[in-house]
Protein backbone atom coordinates (compact mmCIF):
# COMPACT_ATOMS: atom_id res chain seq x y z
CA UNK A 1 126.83 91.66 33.54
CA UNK A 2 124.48 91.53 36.34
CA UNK A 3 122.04 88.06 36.28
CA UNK A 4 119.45 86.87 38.53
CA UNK A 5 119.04 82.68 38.21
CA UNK A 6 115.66 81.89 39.71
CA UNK A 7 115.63 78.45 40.42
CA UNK A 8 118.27 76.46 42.00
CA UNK A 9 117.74 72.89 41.00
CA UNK A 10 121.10 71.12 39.62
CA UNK A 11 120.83 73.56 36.22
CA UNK A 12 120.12 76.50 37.71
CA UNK A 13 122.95 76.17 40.21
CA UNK A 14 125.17 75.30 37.56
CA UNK A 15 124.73 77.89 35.51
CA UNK A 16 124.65 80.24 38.56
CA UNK A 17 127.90 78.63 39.05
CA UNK A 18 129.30 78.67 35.18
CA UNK A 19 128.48 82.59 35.00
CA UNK A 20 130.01 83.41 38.45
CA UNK A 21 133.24 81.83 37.27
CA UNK A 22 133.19 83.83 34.10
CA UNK A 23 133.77 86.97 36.58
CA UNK A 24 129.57 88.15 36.51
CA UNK A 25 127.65 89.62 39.35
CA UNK A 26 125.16 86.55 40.01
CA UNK A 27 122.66 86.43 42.45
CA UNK A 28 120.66 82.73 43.07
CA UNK A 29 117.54 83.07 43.95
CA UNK A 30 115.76 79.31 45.24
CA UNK A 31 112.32 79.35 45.02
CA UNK A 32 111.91 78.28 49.24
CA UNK A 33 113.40 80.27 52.10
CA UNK A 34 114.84 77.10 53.86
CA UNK A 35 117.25 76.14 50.97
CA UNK A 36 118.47 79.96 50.55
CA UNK A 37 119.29 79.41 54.48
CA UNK A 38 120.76 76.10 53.46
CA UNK A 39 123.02 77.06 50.26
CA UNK A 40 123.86 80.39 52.01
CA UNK A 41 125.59 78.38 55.09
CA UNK A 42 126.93 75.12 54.13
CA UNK A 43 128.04 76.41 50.11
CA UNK A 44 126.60 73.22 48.26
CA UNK A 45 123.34 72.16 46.74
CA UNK A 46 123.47 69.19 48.38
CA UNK A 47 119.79 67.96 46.83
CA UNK A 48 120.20 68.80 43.26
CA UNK A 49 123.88 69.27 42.86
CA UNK A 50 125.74 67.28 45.68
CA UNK A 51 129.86 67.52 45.46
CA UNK A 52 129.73 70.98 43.97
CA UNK A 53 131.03 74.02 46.27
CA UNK A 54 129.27 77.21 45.21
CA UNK A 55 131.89 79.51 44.41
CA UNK A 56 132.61 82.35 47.29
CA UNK A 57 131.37 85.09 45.35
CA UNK A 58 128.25 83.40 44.18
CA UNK A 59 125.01 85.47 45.89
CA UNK A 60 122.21 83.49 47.24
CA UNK A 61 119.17 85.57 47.66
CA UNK A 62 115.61 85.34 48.81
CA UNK A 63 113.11 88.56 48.33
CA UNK A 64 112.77 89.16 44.42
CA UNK A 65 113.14 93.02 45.09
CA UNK A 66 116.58 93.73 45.79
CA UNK A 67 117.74 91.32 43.47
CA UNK A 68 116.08 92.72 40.37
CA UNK A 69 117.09 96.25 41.32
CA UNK A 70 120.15 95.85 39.40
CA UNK A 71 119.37 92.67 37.07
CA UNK A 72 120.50 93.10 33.76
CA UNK A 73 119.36 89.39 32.46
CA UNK A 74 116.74 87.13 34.61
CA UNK A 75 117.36 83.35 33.84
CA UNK A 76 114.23 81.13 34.59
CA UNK A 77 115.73 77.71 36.19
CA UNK A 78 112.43 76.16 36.93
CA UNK A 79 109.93 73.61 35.57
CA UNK A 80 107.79 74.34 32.86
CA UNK A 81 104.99 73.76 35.18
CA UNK A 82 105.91 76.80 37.50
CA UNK A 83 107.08 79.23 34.62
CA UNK A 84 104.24 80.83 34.85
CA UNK A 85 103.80 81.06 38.57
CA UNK A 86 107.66 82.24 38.77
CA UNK A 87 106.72 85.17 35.79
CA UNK A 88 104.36 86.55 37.96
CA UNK A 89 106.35 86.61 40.67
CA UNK A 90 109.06 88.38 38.52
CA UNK A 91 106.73 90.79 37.49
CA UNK A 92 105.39 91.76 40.25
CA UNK A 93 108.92 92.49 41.52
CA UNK A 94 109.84 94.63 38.44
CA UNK A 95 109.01 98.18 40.09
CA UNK A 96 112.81 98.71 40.42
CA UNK A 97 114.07 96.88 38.17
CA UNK A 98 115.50 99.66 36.02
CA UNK A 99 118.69 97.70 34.43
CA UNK A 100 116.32 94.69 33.28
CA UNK A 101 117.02 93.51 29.40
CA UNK A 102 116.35 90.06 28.68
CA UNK A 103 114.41 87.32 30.69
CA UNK A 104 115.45 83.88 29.63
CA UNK A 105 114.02 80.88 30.34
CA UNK A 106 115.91 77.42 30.84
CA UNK A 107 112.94 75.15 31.22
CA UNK A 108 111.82 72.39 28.43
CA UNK A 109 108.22 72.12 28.19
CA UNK A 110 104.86 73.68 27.31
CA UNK A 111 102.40 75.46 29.27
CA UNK A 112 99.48 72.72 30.78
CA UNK A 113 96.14 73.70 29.07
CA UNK A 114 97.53 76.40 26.89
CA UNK A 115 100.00 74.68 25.33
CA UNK A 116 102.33 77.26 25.37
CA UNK A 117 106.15 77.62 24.88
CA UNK A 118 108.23 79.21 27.94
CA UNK A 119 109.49 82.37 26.10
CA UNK A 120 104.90 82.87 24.85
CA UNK A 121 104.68 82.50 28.57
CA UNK A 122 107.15 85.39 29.47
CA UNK A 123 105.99 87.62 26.77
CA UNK A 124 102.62 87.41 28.16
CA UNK A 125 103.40 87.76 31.74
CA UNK A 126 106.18 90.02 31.20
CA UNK A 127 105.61 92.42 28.77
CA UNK A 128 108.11 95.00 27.54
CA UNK A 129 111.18 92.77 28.49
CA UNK A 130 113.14 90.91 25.73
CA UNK A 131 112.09 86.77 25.59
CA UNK A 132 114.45 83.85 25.15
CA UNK A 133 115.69 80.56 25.88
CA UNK A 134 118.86 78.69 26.65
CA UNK A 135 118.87 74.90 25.73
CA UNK A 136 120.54 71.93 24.21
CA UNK A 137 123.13 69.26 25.30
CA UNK A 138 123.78 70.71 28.91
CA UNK A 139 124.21 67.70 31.63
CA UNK A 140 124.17 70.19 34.53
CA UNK A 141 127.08 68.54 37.10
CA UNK A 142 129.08 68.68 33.95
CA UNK A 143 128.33 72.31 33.33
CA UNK A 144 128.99 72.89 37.11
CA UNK A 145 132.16 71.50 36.70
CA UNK A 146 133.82 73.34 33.91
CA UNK A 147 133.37 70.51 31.42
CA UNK A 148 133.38 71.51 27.86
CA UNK A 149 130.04 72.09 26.08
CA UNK A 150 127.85 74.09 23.57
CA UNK A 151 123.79 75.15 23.41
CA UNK A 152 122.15 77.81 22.02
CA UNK A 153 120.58 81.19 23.01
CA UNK A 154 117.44 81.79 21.54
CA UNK A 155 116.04 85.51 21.09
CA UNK A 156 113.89 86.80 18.46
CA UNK A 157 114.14 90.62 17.23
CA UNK A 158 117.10 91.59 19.17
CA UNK A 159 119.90 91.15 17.23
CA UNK A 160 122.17 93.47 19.64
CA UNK A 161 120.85 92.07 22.88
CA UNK A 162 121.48 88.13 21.47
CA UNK A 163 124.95 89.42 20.65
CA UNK A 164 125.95 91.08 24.15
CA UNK A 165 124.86 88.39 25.64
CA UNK A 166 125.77 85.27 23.77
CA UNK A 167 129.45 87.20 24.60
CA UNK A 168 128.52 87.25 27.91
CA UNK A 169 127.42 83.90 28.36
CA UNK A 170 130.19 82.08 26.84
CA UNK A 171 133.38 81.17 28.28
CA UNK A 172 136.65 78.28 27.95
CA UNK A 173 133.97 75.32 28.86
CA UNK A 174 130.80 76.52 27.48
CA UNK A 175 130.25 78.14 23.46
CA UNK A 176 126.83 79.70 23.22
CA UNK A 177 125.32 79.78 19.62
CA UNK A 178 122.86 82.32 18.72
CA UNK A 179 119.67 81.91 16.59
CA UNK A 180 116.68 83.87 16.34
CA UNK A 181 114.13 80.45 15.61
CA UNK A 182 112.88 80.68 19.28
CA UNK A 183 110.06 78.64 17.72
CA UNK A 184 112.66 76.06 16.88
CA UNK A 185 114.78 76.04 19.70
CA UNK A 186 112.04 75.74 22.38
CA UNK A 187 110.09 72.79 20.29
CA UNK A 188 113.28 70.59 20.13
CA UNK A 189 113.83 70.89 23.89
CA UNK A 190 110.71 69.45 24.53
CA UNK A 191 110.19 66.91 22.15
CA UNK A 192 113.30 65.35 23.16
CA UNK A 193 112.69 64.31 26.38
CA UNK A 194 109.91 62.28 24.93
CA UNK A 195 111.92 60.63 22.76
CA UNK A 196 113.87 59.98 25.35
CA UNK A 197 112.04 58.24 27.33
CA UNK A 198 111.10 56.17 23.95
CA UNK A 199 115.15 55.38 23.81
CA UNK A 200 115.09 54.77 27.58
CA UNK A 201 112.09 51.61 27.20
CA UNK A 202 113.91 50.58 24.53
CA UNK A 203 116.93 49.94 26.87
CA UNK A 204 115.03 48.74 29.35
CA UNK A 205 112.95 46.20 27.30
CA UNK A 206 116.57 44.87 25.87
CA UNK A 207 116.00 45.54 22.55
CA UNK A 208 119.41 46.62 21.59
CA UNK A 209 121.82 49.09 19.40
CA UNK A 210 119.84 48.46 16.16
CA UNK A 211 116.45 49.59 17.83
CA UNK A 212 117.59 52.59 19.62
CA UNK A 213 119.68 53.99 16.43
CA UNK A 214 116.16 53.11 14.37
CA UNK A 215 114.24 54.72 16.76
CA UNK A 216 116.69 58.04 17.57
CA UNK A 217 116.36 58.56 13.34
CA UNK A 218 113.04 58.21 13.42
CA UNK A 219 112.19 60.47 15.92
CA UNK A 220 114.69 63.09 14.65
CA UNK A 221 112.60 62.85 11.54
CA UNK A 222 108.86 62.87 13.84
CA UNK A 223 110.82 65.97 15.35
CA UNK A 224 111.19 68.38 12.30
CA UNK A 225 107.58 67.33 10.90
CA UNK A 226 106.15 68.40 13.65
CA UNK A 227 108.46 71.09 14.52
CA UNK A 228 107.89 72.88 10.58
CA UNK A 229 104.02 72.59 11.45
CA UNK A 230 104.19 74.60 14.40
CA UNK A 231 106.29 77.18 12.50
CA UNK A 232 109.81 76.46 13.19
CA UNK A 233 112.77 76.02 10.77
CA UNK A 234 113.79 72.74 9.78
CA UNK A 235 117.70 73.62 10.17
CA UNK A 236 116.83 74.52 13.87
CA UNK A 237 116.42 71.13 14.49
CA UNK A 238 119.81 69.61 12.59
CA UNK A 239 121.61 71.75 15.41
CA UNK A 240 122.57 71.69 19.07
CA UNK A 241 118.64 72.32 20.31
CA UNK A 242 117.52 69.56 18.41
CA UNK A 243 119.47 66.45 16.90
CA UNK A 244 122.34 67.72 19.78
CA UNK A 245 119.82 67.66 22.28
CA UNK A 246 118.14 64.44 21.56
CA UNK A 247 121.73 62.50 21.42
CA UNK A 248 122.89 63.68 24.69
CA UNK A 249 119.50 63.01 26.75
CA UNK A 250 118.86 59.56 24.57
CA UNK A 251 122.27 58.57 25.76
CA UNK A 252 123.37 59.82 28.63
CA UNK A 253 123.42 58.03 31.89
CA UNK A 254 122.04 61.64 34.18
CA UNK A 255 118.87 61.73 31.69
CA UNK A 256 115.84 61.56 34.06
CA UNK A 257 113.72 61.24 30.89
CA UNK A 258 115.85 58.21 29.72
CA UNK A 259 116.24 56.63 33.07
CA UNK A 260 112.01 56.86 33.42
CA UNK A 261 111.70 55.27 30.00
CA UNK A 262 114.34 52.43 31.10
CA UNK A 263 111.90 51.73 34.12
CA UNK A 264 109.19 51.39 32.01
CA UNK A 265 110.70 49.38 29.77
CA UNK A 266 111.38 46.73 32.40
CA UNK A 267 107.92 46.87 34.06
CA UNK A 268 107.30 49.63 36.44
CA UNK A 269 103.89 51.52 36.56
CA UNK A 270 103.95 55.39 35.45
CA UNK A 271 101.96 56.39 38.86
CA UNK A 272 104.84 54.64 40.64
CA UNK A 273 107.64 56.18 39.19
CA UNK A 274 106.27 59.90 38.79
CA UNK A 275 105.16 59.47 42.84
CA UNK A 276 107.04 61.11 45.58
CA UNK A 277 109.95 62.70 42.34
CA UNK A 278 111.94 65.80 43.73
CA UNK A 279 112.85 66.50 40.32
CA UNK A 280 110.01 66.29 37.01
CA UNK A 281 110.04 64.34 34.22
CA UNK A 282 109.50 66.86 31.79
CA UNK A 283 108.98 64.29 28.88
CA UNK A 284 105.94 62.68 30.55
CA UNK A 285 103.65 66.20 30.48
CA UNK A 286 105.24 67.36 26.99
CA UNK A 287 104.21 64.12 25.58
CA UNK A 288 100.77 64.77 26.83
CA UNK A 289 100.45 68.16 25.02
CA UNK A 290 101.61 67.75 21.85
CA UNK A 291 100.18 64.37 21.48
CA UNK A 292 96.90 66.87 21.53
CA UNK A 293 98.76 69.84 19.33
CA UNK A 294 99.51 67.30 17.01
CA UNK A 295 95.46 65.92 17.46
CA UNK A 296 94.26 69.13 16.97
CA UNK A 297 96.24 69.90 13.97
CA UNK A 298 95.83 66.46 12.05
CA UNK A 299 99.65 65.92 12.17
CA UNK A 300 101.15 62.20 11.70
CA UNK A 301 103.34 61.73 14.67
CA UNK A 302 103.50 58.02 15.43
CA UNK A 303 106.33 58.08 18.05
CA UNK A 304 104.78 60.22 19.75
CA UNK A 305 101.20 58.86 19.69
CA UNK A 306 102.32 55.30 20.44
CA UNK A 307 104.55 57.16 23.87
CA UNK A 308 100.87 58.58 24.96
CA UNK A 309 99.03 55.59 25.07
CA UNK A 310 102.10 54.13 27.39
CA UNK A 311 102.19 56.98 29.23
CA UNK A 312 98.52 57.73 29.60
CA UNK A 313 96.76 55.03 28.79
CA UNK A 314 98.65 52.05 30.36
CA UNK A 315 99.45 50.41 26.83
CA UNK A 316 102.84 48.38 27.38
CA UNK A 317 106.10 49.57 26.08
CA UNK A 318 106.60 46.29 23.85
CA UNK A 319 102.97 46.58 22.50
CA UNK A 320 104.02 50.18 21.47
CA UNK A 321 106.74 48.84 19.71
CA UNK A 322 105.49 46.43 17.86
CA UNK A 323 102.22 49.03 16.88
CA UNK A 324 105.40 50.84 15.62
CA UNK A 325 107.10 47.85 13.69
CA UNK A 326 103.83 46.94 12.21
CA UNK A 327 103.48 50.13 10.35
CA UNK A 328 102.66 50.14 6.74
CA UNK A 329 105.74 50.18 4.67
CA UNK A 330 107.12 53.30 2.74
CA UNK A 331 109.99 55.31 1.69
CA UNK A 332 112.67 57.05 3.66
């Protein structure tokens, strides 16, 4: 197939890089002139995926035109917070784009103000063009590097599409699971970044194995509550989008989410840490909106409330916890 990876932070370059090596036409398009120049010439993404040769046949393109002229699938690699700005862009590039079928999005967030999900935000912006995503467990430089690992590929009412491409997508290193709970899929990749930075204050406050295992099954739990009232399937989140998710970024030493929460934990400020980023903390804004989703809705989502007042309101991460300990007592 013939893809077009707008973005190239560390996933988008990755994946760039995972579909390049499956034998696919890929083009990558960054979002600045100066690092196309830059990855064009020296054949590394030396900011967001330093060690990592970009294969020879890997394109690295500029003006949105040409590059959609013979796009079959557009993969979003950027923030939630400049989907939208990137759809338009896409649109607005679409007048030759005669081979388009599917735009899928790889960020993990909602939409500021609207609250809504990446593949709502393509469907409005980019009408008449199949809407997905692509998430779970996927530790980019790991990805990048032909290590073995599975996610999922999202896509509602296109049961052919999902097929071609989940076949396209996969390869030795990387199994691609299909569901059509884009719902689902797209709440779990958000909610566990705050939950990871939950996991990382709980590192970084010392609290041990006990507490983050307490607090990973409890938020699995938070997870599917809310998930189900927003209209997604509860199996969605037993699977790689969800509990998969949550596990690797909880854990994993590359989590920016978990690493943020660590800091926390052992007494930075929010304003410091979020101040001068190259990459986003997508956990910090998701927590925001669906701390107000769940408001709005009257749904009981204690994690979660107790990581806005840290977050937002400058509560400390040990008074969250013990808010959280000193819950009335119930049932499993």
């Amino acid at each position: 197939m013939n893809f077009a990876v707008l973005g190239a932070g560390a996933w988008g370059t990755a994946f760039a890089i995972h579909l390049t090596r499956l034998g696919h036409t890929v083009t990558l398009v960054p979002r600045r002139f100066e690092q196309a120049l830059a990855l064009a010439s020296v054949r590394e993404n030396a900011d967001y995926l330093p060690g990592v040769p970009l294969p020879p046949s890997l394109q690295v393109g500029h003006e949105l035109a040409p590059v959609l002229m013979e796009a079959e699938a557009v993969l979003l690699a950027c923030p939630s917070l400049a989907l939208r700005e990137t759809c338009v862009r896409l649109r607005d590039g679409l007048r030759l784009a005669t081979q388009l079928q599917l735009v899928v999005s790889l960020a993990k967030g909602l939409e500021a103000g609207t609250h809504l999900r990446p593949s709502e935000v393509i469907a409005a912006t980019v009408p008449g063009v199949a809407a997905g995503t692509l998430t779970g467990p996927s530790h980019a430089e790991e990805v990048a590097r032909g290590q073995p690992a599975a996610i999922v590929l999202a896509v509602a009412g296109a049961e052919e599409l999902l097929t071609a491409t989940q076949a396209a997508l996969s390869g030795p290193a990387l199994r691609i699971y299909t569901t059509d709970d884009v719902v689902g899929a797209e709440i779990g990749g958000c909610l566990k970044n705050v939950y990871a930075i939950a996991a990382g204050c709980c590192e970084g406050l010392r609290l041990g194995d006990n507490a983050r295992a307490a607090l990973l099954t409890r938020a699995l739990a938070e997870m599917v509550r809310v998930g189900v009232a927003l209209g997604a399937r509860t199996e969605t989140f037993y699977g790689l989008s969800g509990f998969g998710d949550l596990v690797a970024t909880c854990h994993g030493a590359w989590s920016r989410n978990r690493e943020f929460g660590q800091r926390l934990g052992e007494g930075r400020a929010v304003a410091e840490l979020l101040a001068g980023r190259k990459t986003v903390v997508e956990g910090h804004r998701a927590t925001g909106a669906f701390a107000e989703l769940c408001a709005a809705r009257g749904m009981d989502a204690p994690i979660l409330g107790e990581m806005r007042r840290v977050l937002y309101e400058g509560k400390k991460p040990a008074a969250a916890l013990a808010a959280l300990m000193g819950r009335e007592l119930r049932r499993e």
